[in-house]
C-alpha atoms as a PDB file:
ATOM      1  CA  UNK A   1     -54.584 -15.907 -21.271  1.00  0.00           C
ATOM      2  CA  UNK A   2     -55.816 -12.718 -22.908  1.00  0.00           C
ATOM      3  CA  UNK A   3     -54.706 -11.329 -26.042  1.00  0.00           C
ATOM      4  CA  UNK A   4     -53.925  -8.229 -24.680  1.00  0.00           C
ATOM      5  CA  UNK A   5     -51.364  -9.579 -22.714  1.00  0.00           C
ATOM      6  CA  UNK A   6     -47.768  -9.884 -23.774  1.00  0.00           C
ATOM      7  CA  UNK A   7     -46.654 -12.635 -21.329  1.00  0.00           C
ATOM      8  CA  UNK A   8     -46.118 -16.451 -22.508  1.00  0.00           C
ATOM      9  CA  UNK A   9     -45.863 -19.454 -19.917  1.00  0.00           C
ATOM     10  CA  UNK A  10     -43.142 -21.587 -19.831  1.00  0.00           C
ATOM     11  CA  UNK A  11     -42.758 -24.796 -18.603  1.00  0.00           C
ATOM     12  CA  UNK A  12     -39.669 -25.263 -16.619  1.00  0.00           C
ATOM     13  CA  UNK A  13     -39.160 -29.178 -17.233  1.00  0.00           C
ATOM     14  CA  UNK A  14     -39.223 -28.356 -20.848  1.00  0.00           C
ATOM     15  CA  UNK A  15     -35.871 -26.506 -20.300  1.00  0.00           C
ATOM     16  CA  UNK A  16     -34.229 -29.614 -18.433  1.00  0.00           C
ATOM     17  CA  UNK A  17     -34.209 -27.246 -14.967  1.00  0.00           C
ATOM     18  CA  UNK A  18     -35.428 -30.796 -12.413  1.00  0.00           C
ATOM     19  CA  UNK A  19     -38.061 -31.513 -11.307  1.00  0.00           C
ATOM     20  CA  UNK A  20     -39.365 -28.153 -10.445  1.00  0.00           C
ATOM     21  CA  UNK A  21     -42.670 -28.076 -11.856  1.00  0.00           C
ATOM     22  CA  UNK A  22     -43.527 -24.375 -11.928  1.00  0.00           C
ATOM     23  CA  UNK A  23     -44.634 -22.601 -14.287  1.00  0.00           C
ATOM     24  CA  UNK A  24     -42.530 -19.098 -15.186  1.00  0.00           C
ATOM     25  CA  UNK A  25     -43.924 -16.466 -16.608  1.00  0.00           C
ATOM     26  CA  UNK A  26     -41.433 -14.728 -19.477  1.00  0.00           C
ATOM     27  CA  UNK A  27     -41.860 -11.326 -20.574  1.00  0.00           C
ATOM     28  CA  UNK A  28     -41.660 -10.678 -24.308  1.00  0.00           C
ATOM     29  CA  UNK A  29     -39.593  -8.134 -25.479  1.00  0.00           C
ATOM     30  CA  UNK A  30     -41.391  -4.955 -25.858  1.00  0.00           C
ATOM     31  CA  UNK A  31     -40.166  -1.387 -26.495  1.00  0.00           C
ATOM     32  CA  UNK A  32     -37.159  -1.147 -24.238  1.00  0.00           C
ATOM     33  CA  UNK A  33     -36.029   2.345 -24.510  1.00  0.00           C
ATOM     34  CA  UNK A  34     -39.306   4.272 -23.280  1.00  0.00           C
ATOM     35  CA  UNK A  35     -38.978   8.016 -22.903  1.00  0.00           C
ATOM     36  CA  UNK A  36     -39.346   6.980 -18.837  1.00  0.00           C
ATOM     37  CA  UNK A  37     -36.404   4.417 -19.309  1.00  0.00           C
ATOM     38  CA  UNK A  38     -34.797   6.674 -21.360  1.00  0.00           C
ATOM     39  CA  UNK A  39     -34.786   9.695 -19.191  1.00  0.00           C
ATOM     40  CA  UNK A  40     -34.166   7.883 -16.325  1.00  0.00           C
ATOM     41  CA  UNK A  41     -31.033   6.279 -17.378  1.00  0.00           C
ATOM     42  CA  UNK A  42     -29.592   9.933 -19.151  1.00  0.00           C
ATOM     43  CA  UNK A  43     -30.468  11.178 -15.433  1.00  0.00           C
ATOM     44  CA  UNK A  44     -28.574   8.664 -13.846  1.00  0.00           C
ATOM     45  CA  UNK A  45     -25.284   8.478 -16.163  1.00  0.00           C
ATOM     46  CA  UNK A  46     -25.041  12.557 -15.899  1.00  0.00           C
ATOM     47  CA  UNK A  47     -25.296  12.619 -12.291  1.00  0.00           C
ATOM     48  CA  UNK A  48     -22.570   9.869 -12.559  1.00  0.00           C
ATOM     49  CA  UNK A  49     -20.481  11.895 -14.719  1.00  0.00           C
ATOM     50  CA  UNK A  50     -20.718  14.919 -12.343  1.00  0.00           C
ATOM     51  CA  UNK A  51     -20.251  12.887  -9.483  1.00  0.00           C
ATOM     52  CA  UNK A  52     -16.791  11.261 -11.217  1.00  0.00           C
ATOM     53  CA  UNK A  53     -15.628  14.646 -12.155  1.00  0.00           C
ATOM     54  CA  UNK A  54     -15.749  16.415  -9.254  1.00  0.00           C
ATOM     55  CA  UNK A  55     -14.835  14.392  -6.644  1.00  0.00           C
ATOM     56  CA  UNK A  56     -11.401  13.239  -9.017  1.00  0.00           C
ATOM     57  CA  UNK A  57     -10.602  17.141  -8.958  1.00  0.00           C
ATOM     58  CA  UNK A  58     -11.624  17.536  -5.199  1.00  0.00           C
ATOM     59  CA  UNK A  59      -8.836  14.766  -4.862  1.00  0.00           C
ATOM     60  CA  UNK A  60      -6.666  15.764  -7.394  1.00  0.00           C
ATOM     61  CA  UNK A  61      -6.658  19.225  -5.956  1.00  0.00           C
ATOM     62  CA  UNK A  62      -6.120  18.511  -2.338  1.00  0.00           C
ATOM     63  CA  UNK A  63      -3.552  15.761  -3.529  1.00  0.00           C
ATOM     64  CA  UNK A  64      -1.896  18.644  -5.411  1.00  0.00           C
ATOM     65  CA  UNK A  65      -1.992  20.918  -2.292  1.00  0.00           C
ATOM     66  CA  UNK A  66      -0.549  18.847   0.132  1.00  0.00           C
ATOM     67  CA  UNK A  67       2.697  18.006  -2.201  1.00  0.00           C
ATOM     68  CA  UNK A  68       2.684  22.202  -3.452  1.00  0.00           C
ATOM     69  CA  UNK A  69       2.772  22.742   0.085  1.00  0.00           C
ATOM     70  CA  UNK A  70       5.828  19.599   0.627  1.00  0.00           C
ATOM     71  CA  UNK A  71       7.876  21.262  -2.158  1.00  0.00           C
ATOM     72  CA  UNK A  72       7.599  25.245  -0.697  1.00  0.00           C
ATOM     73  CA  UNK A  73       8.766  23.876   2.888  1.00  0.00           C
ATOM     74  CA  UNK A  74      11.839  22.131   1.433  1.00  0.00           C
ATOM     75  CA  UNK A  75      13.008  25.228  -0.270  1.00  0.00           C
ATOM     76  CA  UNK A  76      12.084  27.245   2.747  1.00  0.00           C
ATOM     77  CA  UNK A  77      14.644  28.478   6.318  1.00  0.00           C
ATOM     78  CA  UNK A  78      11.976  26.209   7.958  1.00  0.00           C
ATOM     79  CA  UNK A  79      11.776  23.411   6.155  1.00  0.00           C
ATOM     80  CA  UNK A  80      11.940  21.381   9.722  1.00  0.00           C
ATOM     81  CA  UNK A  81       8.665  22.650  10.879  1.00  0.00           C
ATOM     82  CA  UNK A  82       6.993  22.969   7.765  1.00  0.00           C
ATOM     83  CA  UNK A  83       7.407  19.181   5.838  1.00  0.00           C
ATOM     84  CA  UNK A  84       6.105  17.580   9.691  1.00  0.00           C
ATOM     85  CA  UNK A  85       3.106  19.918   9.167  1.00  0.00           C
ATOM     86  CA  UNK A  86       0.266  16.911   8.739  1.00  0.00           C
ATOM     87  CA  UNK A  87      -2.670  17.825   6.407  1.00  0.00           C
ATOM     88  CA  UNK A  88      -5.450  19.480   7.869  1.00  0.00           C
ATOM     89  CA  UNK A  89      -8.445  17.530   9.357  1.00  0.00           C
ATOM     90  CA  UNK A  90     -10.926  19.635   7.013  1.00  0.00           C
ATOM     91  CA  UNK A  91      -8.806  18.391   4.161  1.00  0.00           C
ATOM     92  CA  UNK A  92      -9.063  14.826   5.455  1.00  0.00           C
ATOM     93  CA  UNK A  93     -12.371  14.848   6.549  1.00  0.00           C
ATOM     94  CA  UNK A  94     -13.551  16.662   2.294  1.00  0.00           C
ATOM     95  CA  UNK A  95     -11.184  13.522   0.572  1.00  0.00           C
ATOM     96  CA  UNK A  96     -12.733  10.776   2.546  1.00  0.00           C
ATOM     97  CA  UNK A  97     -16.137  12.577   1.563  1.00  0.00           C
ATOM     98  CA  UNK A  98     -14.952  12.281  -1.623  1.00  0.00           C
ATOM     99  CA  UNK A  99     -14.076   8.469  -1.464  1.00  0.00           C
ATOM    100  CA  UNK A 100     -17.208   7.370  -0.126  1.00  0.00           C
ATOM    101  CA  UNK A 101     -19.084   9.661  -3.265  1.00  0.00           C
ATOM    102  CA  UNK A 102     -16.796   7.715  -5.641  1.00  0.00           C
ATOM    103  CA  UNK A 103     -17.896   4.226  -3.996  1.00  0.00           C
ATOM    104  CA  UNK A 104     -21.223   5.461  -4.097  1.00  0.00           C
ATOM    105  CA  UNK A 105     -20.957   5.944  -7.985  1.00  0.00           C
ATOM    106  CA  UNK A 106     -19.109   3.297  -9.041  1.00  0.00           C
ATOM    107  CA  UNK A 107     -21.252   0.596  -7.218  1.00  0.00           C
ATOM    108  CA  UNK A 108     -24.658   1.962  -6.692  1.00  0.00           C
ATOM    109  CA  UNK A 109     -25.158   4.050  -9.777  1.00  0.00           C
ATOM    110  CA  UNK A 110     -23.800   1.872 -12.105  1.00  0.00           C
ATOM    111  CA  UNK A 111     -25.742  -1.089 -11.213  1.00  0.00           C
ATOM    112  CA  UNK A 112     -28.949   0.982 -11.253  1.00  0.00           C
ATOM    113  CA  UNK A 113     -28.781   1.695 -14.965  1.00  0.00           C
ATOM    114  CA  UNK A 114     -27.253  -1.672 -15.898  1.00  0.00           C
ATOM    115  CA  UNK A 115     -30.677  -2.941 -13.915  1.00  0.00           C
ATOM    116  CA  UNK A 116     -32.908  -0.292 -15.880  1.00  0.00           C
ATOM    117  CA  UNK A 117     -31.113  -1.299 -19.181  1.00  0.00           C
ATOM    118  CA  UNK A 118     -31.397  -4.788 -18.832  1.00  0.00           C
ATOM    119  CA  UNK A 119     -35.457  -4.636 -18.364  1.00  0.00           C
ATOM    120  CA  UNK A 120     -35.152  -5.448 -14.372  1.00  0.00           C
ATOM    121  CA  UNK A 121     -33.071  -8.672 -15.131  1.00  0.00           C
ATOM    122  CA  UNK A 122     -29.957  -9.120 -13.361  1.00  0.00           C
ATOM    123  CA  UNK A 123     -27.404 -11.059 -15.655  1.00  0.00           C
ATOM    124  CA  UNK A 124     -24.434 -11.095 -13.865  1.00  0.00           C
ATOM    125  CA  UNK A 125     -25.315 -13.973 -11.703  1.00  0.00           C
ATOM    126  CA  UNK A 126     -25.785 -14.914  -8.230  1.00  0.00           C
ATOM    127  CA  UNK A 127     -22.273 -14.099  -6.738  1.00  0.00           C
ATOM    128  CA  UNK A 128     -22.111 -10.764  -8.309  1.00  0.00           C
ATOM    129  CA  UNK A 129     -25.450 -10.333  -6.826  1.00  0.00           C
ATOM    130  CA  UNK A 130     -24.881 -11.019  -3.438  1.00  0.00           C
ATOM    131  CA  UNK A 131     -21.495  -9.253  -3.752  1.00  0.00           C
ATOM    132  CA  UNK A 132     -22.666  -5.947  -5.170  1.00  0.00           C
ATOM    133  CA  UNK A 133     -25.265  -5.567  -2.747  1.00  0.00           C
ATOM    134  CA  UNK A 134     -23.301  -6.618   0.499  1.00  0.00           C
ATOM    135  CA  UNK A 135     -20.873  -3.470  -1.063  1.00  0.00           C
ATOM    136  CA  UNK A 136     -23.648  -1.072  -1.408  1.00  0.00           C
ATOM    137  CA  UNK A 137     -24.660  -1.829   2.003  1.00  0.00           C
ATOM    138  CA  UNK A 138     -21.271  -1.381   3.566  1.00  0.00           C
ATOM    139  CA  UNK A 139     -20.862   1.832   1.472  1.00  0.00           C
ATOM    140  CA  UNK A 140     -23.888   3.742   2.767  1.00  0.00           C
ATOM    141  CA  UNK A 141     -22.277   3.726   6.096  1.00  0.00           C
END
């Protein structure tokens, strides 16, 4: 191995894993917190932010709407027609937008930086694994 290099083999019998008989290759810690890691991961955690704020008051707001709306056709002569009104489809159609952003966030974006964080290592094990990424898939469509 060169000296430049920061990489160190391992043998993977020494660290009672079977009968496997590989040799892994283990990264030693470096800087962890480059500018690029560090910019990257401010990028990401604003845009989640953003993304967290808003769509809560987009659903806040229309949830607020709809039951403003409830209250004024109680206290109205036509509260019969106006509490079967049902929401509008636009107003459907901008909370489930909002839904699927807030999946989007909470599953994709947050296991982006805990990836970037953690040097490329996934430490949650295999069932989270499989798991997180069977949800990302099913929440890009």
């Amino acid at each position: 191995m060169d000296t430049e290099e920061t990489t160190t083999a391992i043998d993977v019998n020494a660290t009672n894993h079977g009968d496997v008989g590989e040799h892994l290759k283990r990264l030693e810690h470096g800087e962890i917190w480059t500018p690029e890691v560090t910019q990257r991961v401010v990028t990401v955690v604003v845009l989640m932010v953003l993304t967290l704020v808003g769509n809560v008051a987009i659903i806040v707001r229309l949830g607020a709407c709809r039951c403003c709306c409830r209250r004024r056709g109680r206290h109205s002569a036509t509260s019969a027609t106006s509490t079967s009104n049902p929401p509008s489809r636009v107003n459907v159609f901008i909370v489930n937008l909002a839904v699927g952003d807030l999946t989007v966030c909470l599953f994709t974006m947050t296991t982006e930086v805990l990836f970037v964080v953690f040097e490329k290592a996934w430490l949650l094990g295999a069932a989270a694994c499989r798991l997180l990424l069977y949800i990302q898939v099913r929440v890009q469509y």
